[in-house]
C-alpha atoms as a PDB file:
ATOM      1  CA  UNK A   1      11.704 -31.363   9.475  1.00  0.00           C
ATOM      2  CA  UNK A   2      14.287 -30.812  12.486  1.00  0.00           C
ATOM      3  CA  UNK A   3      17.573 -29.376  11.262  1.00  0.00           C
ATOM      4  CA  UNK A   4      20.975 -30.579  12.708  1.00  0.00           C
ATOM      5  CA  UNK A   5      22.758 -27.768  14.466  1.00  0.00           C
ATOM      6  CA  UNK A   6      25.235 -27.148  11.384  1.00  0.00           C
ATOM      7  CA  UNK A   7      22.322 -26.250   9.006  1.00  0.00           C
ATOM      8  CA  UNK A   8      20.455 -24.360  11.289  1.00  0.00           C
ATOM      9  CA  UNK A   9      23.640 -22.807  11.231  1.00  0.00           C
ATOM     10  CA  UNK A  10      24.262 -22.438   7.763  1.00  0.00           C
ATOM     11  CA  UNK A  11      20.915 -21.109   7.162  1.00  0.00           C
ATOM     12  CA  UNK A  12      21.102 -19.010  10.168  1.00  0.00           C
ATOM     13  CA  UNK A  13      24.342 -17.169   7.975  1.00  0.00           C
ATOM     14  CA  UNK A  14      22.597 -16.740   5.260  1.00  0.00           C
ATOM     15  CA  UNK A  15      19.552 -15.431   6.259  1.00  0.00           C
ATOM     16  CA  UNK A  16      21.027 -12.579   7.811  1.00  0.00           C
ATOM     17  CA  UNK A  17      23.374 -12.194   5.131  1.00  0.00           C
ATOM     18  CA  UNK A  18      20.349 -11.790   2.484  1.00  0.00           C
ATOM     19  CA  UNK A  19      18.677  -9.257   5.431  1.00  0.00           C
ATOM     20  CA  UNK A  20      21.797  -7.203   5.643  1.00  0.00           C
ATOM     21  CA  UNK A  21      22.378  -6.864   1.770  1.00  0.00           C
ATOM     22  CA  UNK A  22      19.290  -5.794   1.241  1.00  0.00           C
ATOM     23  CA  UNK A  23      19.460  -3.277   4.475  1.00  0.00           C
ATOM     24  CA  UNK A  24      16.439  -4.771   5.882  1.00  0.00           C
ATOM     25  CA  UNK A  25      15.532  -4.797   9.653  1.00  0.00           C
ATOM     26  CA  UNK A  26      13.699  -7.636  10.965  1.00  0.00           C
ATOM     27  CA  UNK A  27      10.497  -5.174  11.175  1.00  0.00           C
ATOM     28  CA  UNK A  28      10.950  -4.614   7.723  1.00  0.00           C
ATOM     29  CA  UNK A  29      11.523  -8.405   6.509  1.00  0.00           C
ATOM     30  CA  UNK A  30       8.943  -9.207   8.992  1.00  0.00           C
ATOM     31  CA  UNK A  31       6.584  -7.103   6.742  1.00  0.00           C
ATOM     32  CA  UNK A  32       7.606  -8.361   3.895  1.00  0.00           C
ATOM     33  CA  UNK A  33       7.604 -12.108   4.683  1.00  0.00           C
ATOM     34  CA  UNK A  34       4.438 -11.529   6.625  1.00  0.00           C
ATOM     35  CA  UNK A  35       6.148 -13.131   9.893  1.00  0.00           C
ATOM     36  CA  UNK A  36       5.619 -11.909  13.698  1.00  0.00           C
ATOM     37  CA  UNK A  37       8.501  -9.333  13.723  1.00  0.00           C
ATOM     38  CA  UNK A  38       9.430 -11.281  17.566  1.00  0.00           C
ATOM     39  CA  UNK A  39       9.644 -14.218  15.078  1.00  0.00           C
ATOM     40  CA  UNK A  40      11.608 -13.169  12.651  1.00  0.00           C
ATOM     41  CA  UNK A  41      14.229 -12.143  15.649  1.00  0.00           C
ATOM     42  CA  UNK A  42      14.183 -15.437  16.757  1.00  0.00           C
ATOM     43  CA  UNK A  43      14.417 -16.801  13.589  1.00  0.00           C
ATOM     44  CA  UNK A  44      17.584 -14.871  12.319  1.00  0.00           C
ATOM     45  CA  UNK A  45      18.974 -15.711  16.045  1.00  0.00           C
ATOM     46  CA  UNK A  46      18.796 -19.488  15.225  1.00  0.00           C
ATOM     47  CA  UNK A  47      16.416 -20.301  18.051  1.00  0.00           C
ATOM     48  CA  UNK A  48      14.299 -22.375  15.724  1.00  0.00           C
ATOM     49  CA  UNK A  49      13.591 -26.343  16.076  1.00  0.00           C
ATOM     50  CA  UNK A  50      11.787 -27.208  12.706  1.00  0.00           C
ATOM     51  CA  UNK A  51      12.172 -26.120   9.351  1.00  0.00           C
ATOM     52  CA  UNK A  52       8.271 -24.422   9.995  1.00  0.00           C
ATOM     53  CA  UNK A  53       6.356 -22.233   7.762  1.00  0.00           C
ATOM     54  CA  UNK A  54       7.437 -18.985   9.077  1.00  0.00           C
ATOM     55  CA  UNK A  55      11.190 -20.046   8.224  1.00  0.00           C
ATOM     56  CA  UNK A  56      10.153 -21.182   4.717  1.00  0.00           C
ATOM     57  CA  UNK A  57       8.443 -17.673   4.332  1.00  0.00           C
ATOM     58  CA  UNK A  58      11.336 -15.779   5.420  1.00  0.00           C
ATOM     59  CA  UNK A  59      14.201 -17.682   2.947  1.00  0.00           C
ATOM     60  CA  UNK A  60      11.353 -16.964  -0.008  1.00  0.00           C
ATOM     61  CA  UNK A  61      11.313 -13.636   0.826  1.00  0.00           C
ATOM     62  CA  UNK A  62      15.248 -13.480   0.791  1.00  0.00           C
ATOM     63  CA  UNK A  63      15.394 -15.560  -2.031  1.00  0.00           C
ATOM     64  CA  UNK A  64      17.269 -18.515  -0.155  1.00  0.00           C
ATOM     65  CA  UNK A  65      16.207 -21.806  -1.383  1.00  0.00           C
ATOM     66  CA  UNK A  66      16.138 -25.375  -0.599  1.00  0.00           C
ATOM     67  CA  UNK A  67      18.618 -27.646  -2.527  1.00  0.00           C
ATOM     68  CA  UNK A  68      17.457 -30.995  -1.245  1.00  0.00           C
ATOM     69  CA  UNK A  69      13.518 -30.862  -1.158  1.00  0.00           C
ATOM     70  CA  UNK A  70      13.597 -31.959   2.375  1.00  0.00           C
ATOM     71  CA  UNK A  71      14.584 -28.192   3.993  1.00  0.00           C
ATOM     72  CA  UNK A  72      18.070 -29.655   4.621  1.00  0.00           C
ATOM     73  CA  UNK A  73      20.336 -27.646   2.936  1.00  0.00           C
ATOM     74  CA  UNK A  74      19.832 -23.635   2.110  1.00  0.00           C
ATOM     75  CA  UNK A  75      21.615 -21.765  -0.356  1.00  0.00           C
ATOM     76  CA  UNK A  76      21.437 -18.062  -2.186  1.00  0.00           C
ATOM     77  CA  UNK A  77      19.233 -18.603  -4.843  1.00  0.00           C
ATOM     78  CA  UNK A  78      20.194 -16.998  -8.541  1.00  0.00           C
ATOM     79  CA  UNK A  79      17.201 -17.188  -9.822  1.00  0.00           C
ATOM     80  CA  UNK A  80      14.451 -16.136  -6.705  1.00  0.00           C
ATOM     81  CA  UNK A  81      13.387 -12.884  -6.484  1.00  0.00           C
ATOM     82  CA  UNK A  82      15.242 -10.238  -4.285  1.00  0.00           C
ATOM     83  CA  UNK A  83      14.042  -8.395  -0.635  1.00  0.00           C
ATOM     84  CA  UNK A  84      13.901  -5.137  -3.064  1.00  0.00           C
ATOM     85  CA  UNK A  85      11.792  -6.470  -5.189  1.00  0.00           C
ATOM     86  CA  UNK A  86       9.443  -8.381  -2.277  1.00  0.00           C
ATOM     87  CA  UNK A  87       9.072  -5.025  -1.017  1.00  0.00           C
ATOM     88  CA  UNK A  88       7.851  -3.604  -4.289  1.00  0.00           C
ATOM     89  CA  UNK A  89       5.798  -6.426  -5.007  1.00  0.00           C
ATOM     90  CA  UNK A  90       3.841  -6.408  -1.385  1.00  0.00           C
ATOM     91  CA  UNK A  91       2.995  -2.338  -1.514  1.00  0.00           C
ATOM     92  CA  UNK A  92       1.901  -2.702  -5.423  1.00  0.00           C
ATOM     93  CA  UNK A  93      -0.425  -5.684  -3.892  1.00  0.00           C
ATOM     94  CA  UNK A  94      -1.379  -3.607  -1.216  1.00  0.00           C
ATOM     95  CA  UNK A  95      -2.515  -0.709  -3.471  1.00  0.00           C
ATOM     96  CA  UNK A  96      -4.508  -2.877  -6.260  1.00  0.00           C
ATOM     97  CA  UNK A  97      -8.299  -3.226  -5.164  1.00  0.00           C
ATOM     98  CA  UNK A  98      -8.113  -6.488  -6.639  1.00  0.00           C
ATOM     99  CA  UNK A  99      -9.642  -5.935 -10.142  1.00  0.00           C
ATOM    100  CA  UNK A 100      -8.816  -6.148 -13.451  1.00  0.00           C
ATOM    101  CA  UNK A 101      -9.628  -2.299 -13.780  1.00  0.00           C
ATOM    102  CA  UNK A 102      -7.549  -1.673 -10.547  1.00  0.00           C
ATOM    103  CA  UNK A 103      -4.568  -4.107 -12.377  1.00  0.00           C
ATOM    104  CA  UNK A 104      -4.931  -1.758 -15.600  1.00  0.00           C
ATOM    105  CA  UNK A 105      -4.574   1.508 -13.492  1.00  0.00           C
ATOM    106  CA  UNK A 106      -1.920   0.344 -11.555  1.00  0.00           C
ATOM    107  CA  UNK A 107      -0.074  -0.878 -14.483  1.00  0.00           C
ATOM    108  CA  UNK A 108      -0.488   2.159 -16.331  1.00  0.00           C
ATOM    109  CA  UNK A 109       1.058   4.371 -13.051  1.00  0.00           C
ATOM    110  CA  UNK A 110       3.752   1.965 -13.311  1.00  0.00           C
ATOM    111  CA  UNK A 111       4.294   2.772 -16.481  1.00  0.00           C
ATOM    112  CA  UNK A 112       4.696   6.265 -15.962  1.00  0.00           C
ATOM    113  CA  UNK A 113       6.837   6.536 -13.398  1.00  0.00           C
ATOM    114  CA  UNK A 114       9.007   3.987 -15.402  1.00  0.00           C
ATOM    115  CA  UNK A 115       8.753   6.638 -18.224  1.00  0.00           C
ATOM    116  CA  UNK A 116       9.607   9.148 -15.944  1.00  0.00           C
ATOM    117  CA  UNK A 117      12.865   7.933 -14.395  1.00  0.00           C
ATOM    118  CA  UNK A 118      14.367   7.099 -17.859  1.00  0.00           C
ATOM    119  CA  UNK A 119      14.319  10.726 -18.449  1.00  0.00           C
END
């Protein structure tokens, strides 16, 4: 869907927003989204035409979501997850081999250091 100039806008402001809350560079959200980093520069620049897939993947990422269905309207989700916790989530995927066992190990470490920092 093509966006009219004042909600590329408006998403524009809140993307970077989100990025600078969460002290992110746009290597680092590029990362995390999984986006061209060159992308996500353009992207946070407003020099998008089309509500594409690499936009959608960045506002998940930031926890931005669509209030219309249609990728007209953005706003700060309460409810998605945050950049902090995208990060997490991508290095524990990125360490797990993809196996129950490797789930059950990882889970346990987890565990541990969560024991560890109540302390």
């Amino acid at each position: 869907m093509k966006p009219k100039q004042i909600e590329r806008a408006e998403l524009v402001r809140h993307i970077n927003e989100k990025r600078l809350e969460a002290g992110l560079s746009y290597a680092e959200l590029a990362d995390i989204a999984d986006v061209d980093a060159s992308q996500v520069s353009r992207i946070c620049r407003g020099q998008f035409i089309t509500f594409g897939a690499s936009v959608v993947r960045i506002c998940t990422t930031l926890g931005l979501q669509n209030t219309q269905g249609e990728g007209t309207t953005w706003k700060r989700s309460r409810h998605a997850s945050d950049p902090n916790w995208a990060k997490l989530e991508r290095s524990i995927r990125r360490a797990w081999d993809n196996t129950p066992a490797g789930a059950e190990r990882l889970a346990k470490v987890i565990a541990a250091v969560g024991e560890i920092t109540r302390k």
